[in-house]
Protein backbone atom coordinates (compact mmCIF):
# COMPACT_ATOMS: atom_id res chain seq x y z
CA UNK A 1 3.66 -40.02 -59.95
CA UNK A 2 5.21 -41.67 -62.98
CA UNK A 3 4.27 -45.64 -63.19
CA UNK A 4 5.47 -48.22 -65.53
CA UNK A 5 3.72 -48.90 -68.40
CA UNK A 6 2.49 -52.82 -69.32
CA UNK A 7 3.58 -52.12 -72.82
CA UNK A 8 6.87 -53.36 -73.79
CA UNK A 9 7.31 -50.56 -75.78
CA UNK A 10 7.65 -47.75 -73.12
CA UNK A 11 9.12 -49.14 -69.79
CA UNK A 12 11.28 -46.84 -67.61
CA UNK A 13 14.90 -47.58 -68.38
CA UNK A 14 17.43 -46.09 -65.63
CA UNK A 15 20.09 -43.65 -66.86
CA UNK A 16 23.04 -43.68 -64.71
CA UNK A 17 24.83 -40.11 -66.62
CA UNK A 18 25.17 -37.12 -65.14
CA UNK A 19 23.33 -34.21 -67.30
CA UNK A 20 25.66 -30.92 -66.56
CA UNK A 21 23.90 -27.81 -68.01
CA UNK A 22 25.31 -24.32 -68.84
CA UNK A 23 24.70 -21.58 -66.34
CA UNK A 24 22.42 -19.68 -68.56
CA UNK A 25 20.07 -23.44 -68.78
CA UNK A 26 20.29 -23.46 -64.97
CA UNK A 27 19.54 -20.35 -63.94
CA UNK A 28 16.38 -20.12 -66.50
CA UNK A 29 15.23 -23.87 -64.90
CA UNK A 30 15.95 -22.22 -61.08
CA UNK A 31 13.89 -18.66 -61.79
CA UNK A 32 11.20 -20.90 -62.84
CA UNK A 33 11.36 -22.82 -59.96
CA UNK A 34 12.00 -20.51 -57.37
CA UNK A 35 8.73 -18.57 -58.90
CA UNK A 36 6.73 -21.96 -57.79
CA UNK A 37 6.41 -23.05 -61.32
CA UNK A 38 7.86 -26.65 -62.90
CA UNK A 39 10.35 -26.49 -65.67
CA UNK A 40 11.64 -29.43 -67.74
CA UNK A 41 14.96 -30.23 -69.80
CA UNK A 42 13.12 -31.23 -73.11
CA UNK A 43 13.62 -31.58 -76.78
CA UNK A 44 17.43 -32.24 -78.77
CA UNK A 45 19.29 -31.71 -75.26
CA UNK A 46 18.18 -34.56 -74.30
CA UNK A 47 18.56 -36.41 -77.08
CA UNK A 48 22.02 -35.34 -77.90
CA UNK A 49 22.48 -35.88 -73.88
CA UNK A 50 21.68 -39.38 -74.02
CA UNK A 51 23.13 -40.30 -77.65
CA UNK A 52 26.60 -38.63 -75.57
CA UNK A 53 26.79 -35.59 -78.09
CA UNK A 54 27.44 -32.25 -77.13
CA UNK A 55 24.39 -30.28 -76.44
CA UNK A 56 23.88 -27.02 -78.57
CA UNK A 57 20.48 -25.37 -77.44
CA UNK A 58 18.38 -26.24 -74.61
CA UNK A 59 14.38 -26.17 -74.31
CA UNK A 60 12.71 -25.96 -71.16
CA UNK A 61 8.72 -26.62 -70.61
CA UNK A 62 7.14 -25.14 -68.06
CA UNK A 63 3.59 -24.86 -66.51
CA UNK A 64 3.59 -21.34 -66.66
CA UNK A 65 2.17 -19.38 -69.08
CA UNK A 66 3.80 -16.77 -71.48
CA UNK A 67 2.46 -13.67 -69.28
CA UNK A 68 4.15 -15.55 -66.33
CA UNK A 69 7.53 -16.11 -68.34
CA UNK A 70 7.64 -12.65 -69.36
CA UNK A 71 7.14 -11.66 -65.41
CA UNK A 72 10.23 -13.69 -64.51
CA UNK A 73 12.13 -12.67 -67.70
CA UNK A 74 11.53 -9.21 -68.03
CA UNK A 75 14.23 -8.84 -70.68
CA UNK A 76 13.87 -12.02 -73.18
CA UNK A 77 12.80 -11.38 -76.55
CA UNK A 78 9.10 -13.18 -76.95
């Protein structure tokens, strides 16, 4: 489990937004999970989600690995 930091620098600061995602972001995050794997919002979505811009692209990371991907996404383009 996360835990705070000593440093000044890096301290958990609460956001109190609510991050709506496209469907398409959503149901990539859900396969993932629903396979048993984790899968995080990363990169300029969250960014642009906490500077209150619109998001353009989202970027998920996950703890599975490119031959698992390609399992649960037959179809994408590697």
């Amino acid at each position: 489990a996360p835990t705070r930091s000593t440093d000044s620098r890096s301290k958990w600061i609460p956001i109190e937004k609510t991050l709506v995602l496209k469907p398409a972001a959503n149901t990539v995050i859900g396969e993932l999970n629903a396979a048993g794997f984790s899968a995080y919002l990363v990169g300029g979505a969250v960014r642009d989600f906490l500077l209150g811009r619109p998001m353009k692209d989202y970027d998920v990371a996950t703890d599975a690995s490119p031959d698992e991907v390609s399992e649960i996404f037959p179809d994408a383009i590697e």
